[in-house]
Structures are given as structure tokens and as C-alpha cells.
C-alpha atoms as a PDB file:
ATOM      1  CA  UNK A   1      93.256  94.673  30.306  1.00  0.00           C
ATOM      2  CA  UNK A   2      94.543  98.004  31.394  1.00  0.00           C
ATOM      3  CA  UNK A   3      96.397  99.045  28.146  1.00  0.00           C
ATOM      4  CA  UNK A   4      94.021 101.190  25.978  1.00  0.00           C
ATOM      5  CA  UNK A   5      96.676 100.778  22.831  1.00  0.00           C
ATOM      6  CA  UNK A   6      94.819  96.980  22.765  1.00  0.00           C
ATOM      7  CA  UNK A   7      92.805  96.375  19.907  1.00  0.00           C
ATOM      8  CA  UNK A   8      92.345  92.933  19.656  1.00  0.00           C
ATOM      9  CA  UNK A   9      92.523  89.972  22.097  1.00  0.00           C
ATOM     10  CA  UNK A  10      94.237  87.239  20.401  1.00  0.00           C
ATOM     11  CA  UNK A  11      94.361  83.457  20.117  1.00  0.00           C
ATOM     12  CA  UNK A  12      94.569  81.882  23.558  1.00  0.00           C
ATOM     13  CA  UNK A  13      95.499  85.093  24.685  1.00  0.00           C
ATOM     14  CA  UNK A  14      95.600  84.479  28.299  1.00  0.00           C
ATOM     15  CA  UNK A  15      96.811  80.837  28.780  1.00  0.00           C
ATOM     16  CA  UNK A  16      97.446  81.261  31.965  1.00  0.00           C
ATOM     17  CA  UNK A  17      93.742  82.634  33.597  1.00  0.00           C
ATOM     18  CA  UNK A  18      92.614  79.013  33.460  1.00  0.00           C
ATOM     19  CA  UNK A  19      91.455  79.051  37.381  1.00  0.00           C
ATOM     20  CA  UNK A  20      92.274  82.281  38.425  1.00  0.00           C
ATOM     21  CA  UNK A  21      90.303  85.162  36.181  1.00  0.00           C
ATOM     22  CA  UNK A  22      87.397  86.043  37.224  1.00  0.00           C
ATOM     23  CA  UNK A  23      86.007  89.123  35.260  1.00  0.00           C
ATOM     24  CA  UNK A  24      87.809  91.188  32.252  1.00  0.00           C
ATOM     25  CA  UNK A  25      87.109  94.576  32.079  1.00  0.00           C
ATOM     26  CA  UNK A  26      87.764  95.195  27.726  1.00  0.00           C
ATOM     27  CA  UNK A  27      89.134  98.641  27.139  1.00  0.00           C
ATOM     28  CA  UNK A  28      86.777 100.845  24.296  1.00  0.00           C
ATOM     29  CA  UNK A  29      89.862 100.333  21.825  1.00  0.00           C
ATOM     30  CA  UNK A  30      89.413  96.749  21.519  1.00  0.00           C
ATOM     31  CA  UNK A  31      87.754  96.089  18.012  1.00  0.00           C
ATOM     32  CA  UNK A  32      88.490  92.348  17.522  1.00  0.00           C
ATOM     33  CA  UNK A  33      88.580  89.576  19.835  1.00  0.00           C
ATOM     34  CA  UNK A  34      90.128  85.860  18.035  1.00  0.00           C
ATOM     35  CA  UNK A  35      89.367  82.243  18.112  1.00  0.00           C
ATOM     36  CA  UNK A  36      89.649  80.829  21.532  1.00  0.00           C
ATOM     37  CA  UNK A  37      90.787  84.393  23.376  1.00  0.00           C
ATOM     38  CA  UNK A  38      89.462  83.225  26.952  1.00  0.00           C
ATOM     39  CA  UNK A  39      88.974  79.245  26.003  1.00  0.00           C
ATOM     40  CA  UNK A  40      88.868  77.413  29.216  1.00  0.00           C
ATOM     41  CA  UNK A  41      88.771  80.166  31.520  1.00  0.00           C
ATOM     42  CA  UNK A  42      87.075  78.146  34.329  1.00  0.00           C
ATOM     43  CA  UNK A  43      86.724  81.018  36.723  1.00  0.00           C
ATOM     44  CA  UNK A  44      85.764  83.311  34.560  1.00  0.00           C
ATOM     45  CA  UNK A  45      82.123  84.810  35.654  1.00  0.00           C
ATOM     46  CA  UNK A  46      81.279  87.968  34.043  1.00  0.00           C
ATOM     47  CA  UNK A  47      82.738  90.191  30.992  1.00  0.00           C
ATOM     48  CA  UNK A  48      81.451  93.048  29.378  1.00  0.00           C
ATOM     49  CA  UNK A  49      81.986  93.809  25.726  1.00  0.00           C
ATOM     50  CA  UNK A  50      82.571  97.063  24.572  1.00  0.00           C
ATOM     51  CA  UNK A  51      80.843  98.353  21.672  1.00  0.00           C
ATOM     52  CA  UNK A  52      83.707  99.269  20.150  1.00  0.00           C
ATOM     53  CA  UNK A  53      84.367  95.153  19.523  1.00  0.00           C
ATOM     54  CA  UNK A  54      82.808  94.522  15.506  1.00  0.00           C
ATOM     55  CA  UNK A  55      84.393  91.474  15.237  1.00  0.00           C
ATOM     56  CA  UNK A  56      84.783  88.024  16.860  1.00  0.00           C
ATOM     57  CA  UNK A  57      85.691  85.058  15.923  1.00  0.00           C
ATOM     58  CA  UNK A  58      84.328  81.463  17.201  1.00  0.00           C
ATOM     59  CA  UNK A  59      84.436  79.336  20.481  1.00  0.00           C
ATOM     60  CA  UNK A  60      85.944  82.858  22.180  1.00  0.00           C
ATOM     61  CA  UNK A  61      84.137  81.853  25.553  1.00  0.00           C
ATOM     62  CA  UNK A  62      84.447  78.075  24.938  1.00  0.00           C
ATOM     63  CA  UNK A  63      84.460  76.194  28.134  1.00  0.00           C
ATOM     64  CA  UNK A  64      84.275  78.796  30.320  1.00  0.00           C
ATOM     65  CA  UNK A  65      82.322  76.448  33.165  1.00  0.00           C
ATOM     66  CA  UNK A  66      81.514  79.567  35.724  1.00  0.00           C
ATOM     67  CA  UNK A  67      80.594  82.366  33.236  1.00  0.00           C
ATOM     68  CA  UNK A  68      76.981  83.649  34.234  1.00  0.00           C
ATOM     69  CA  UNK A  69      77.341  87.628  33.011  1.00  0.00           C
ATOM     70  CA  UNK A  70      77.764  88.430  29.813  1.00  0.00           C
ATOM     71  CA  UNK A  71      76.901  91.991  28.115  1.00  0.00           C
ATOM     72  CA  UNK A  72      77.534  92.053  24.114  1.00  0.00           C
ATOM     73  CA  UNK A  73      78.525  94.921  21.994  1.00  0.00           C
ATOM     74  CA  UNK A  74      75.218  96.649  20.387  1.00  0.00           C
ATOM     75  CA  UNK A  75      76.515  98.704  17.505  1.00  0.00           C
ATOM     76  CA  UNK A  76      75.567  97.933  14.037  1.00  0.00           C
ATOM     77  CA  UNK A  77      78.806  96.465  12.726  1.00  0.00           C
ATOM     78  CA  UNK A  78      78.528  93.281  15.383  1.00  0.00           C
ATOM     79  CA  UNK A  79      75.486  91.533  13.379  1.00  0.00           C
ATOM     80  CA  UNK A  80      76.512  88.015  14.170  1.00  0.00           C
ATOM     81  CA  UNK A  81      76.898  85.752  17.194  1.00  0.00           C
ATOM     82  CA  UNK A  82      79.889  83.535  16.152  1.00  0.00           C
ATOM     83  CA  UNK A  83      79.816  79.523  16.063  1.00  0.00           C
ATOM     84  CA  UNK A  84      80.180  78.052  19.262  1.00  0.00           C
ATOM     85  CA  UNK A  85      80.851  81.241  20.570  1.00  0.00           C
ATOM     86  CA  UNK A  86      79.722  80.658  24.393  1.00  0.00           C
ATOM     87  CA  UNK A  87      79.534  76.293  24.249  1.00  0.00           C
ATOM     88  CA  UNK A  88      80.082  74.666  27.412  1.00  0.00           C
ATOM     89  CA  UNK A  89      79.560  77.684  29.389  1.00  0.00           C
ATOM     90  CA  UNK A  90      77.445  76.023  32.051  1.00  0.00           C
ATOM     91  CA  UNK A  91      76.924  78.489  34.552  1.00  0.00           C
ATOM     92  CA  UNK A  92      75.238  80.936  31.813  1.00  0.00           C
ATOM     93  CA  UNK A  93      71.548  81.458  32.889  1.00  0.00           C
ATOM     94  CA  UNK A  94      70.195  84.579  30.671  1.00  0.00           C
ATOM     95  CA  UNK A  95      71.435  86.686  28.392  1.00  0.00           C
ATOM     96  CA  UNK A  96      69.895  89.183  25.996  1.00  0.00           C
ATOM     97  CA  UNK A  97      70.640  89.089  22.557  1.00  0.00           C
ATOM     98  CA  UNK A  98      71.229  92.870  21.289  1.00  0.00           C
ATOM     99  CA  UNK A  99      68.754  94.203  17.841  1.00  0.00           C
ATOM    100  CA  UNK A 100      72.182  94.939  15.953  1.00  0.00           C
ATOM    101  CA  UNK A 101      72.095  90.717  16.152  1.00  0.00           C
ATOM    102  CA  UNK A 102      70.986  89.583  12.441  1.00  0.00           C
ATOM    103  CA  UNK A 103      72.416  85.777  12.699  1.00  0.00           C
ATOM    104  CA  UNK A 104      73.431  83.043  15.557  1.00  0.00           C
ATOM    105  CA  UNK A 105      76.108  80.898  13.522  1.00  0.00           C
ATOM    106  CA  UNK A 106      76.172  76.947  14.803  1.00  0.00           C
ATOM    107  CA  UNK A 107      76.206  75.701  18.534  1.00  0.00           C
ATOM    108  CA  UNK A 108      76.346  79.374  19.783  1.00  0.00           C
ATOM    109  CA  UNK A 109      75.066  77.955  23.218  1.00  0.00           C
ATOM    110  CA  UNK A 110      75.458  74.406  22.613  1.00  0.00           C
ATOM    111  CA  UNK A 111      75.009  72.973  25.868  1.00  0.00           C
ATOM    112  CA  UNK A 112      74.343  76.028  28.086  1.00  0.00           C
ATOM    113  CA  UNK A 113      73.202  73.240  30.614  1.00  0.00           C
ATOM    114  CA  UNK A 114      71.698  76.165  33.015  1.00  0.00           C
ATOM    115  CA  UNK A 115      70.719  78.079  30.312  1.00  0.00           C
ATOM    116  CA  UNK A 116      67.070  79.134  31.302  1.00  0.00           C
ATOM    117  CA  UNK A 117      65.805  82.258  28.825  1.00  0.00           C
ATOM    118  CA  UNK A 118      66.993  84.436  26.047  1.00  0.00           C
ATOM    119  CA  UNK A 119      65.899  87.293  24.462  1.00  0.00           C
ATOM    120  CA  UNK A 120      66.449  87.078  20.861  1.00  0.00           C
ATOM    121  CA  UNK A 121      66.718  90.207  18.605  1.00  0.00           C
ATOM    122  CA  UNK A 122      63.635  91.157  16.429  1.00  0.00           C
ATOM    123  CA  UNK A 123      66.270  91.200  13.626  1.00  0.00           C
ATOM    124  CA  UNK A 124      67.686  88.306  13.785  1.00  0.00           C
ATOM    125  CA  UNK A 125      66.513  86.174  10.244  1.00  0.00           C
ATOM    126  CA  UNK A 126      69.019  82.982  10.556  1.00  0.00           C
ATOM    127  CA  UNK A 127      69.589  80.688  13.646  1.00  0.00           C
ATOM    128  CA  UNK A 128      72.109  77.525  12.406  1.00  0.00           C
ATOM    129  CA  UNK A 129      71.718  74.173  13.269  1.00  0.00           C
ATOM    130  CA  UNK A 130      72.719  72.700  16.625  1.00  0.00           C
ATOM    131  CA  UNK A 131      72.523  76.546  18.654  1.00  0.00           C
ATOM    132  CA  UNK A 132      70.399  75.217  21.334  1.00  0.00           C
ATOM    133  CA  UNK A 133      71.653  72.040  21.762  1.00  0.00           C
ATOM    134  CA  UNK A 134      71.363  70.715  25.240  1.00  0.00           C
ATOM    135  CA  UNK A 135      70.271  74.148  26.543  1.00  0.00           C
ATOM    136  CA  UNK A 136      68.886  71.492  29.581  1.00  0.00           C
ATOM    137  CA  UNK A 137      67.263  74.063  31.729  1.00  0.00           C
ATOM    138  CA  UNK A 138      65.940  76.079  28.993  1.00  0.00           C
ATOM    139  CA  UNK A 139      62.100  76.681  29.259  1.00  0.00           C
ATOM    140  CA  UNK A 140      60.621  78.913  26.581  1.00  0.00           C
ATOM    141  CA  UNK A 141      61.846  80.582  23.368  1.00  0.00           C
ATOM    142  CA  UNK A 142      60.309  82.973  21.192  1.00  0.00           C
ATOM    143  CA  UNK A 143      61.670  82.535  17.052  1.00  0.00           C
ATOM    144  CA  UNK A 144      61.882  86.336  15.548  1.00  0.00           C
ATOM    145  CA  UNK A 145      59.737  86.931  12.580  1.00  0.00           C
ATOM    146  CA  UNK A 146      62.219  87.194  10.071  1.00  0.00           C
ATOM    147  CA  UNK A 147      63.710  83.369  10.991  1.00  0.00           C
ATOM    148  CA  UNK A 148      62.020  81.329   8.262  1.00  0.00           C
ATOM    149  CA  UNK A 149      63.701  78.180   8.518  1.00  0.00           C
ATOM    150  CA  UNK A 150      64.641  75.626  11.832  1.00  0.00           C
ATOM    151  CA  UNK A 151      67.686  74.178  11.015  1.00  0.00           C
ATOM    152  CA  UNK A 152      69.035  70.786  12.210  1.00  0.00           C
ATOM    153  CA  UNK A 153      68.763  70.255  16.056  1.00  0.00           C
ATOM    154  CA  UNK A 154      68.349  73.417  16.673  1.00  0.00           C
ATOM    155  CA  UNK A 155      66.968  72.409  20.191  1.00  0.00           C
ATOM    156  CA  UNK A 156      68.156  68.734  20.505  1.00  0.00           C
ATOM    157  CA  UNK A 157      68.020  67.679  23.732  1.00  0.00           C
ATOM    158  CA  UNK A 158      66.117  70.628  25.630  1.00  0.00           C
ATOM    159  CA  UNK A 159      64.728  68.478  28.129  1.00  0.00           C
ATOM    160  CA  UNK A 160      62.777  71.150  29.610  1.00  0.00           C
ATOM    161  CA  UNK A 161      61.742  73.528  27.028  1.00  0.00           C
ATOM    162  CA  UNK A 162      57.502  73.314  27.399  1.00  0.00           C
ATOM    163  CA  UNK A 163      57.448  76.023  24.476  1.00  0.00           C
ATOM    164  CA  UNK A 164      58.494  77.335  21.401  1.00  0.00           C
ATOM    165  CA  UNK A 165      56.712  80.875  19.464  1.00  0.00           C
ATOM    166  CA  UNK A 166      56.953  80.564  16.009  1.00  0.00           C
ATOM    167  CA  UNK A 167      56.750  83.144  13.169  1.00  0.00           C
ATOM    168  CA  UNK A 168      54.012  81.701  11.083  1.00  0.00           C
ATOM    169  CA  UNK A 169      56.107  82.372   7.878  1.00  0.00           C
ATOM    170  CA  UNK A 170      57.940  80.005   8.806  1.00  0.00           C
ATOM    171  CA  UNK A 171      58.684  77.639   4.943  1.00  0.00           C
ATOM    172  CA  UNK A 172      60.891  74.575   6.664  1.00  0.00           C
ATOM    173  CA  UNK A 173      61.963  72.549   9.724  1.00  0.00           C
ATOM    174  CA  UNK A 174      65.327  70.752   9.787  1.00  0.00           C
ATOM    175  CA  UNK A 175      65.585  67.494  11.237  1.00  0.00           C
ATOM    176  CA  UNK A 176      65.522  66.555  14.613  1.00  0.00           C
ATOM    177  CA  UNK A 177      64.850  69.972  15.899  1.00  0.00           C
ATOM    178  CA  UNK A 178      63.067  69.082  19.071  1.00  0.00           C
ATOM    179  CA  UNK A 179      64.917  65.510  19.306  1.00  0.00           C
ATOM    180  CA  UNK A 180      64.801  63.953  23.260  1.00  0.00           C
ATOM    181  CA  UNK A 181      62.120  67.895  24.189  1.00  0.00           C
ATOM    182  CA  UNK A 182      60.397  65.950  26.299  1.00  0.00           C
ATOM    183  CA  UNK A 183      58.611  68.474  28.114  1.00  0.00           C
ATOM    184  CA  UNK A 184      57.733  69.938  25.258  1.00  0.00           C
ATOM    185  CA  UNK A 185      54.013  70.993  25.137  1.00  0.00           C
ATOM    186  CA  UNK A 186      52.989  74.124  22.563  1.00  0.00           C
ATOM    187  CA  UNK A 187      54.177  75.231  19.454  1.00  0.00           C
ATOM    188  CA  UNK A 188      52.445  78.550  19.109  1.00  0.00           C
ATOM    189  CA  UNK A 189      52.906  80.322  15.337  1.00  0.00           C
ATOM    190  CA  UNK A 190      52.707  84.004  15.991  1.00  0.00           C
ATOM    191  CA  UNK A 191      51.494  86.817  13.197  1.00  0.00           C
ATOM    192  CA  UNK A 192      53.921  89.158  12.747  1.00  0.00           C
ATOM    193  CA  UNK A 193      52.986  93.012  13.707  1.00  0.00           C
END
């Protein structure tokens, strides 16, 4: 997107990148990006998000099979990871979730098949149901201290997470939250600092 006048990315924005776009390069006066913006962008493999971007809205990166880069915004008006926001993208192996991060709405990484660790914000206090879903290759996670609830299958299906660090304020557990984690070995509860 050469044309700094942007500021938003729309709906289905770029129908027609569905096998041939393989990085976007978001110009600083993008704010908002919409529903669905690169859905299906199967060549897609890396995008940085400016910090100007305070807004976006769900399933943006939906289906985008050969992402594996991803850099999001970290100034204080982006405090939420929208639902579904990166689902299906199974080429996604890492990614770091910024401190400006206070929630991770539902199936933010739903099956992330090759997703294998994440840094999670110290401020994050809410992590809906189903976010980890089928995260296959996913090893390890470490809950942030101000998360006080597991909602439903939060980790259904993680076939190889061995381990999960808990904050040991932690009041309820949703159900099936470590459905079919058979690998799974230690739940450690961790004092906060």
C-alpha cells in the first residue's frame, strides 16, 4: 500500500491477492484495518503493523495458510487482539504479544497448527474461550498474573503442550480447557512478583 492518504484497509479489501501477495508493507496513516481485510491471502507470509493501527476488527488474517511474520502495533490504544483474528494461519510459528495487549477475544489462534510459543503480555487479564484451540505444535505457555479465569477450551486439542504456568490467583477453570492435551505433564501456579 503505497498511498499514505490510506487510513483504513477495508472489508475484503484485496480480493484479488489470494495466491499472489506475499508481504504488505502498511503505511503510518493507516489507523483501522476491517473484518476480513486480507481473508484468504494464501501467500501471504509476513506483515508489519504500524503503530499508528488502534483498531481492528476480527478474522483480518483469517486463512492466511503461509503467514509466519507478524509484528503488531504497540501503542496504548491497540489493547485487544480481535476474535479469530489470525485462525487458520498455519504457517504461524511465534509471535510476541505486545504489553499495550490487555485481552485476546475468542479463537485468536484457533488452530495455529505450527504454532510453537508465544509471549503473552504481563497485562493481559482476559483470554476467551477457544484461543488456543488446536495450537498442535504448541509446547509451553505461561498465563499472565492478572488472567484469573480459563475459559472454555481454551487449549482444546494442544496435542503437544507438556506445560502450562499459572497465576495462582487464579478463581475458575472453564470446561474442557485441556480436552485431547495429551502430552500434557505440569501445571505449575506461579506467585506473582
Amino acid at each position: 500500500i503505497r498511498d499514505t492518504s490510506v487510513t483504513g484497509v477495508q472489508t475484503c479489501a484485496l480480493p484479488i491477492c489470494y495466491t499472489s501477495l506475499q508481504r504488505v508493507n502498511i503505511p503510518d496513516s493507516v489507523t483501522a484495518i476491517y473484518w476480513n481485510a486480507f481473508y484468504s491471502c494464501t501467500s501471504l507470509k509476513s506483515i508489519i503493523i504500524p503503530n499508528s493501527v488502534t483498531y481492528m476488527d476480527s478474522s483480518v488474517f483469517s486463512t492466511c495458510s503461509a503467514l509466519d511474520n507478524v509484528v503488531l502495533p504497540t501503542n496504548n490504544d491497540f489493547t485487544i487482539i480481535p476474535s479469530s483474528l489470525f485462525i487458520f494461519c498455519h504457517s504461524l510459528k511465534t509471535i510476541t504479544i505486545p504489553e499495550n495487549i490487555t485481552h485476546i477475544k475468542e479463537r485468536a489462534f484457533e488452530e495455529c497448527i505450527s504454532l510453537e510459543s508465544i509471549n503473552l503480555s504481563s497485562n493481559i487479564t482476559r483470554i476467551e474461550k477457544k484461543t488456543f484451540e488446536e495450537c498442535r505444535a504448541l509446547k509451553s505457555v505461561s498465563i499472565p498474573n492478572g488472567v484469573t479465569s480459563l475459559d472454555d477450551e481454551l487449549f482444546r486439542d494442544c496435542h503437544a503442550l507438556e506445560s502450562v504456568a499459572l497465576p495462582s490467583n487464579l478463581s475458575s477453570v472453564g470446561l474442557s480447557v485441556f480436552r485431547n492435551c495429551y502430552a500434557l505433564t505440569y501445571l505449575i501456579f506461579i506467585d506473582s512478583i
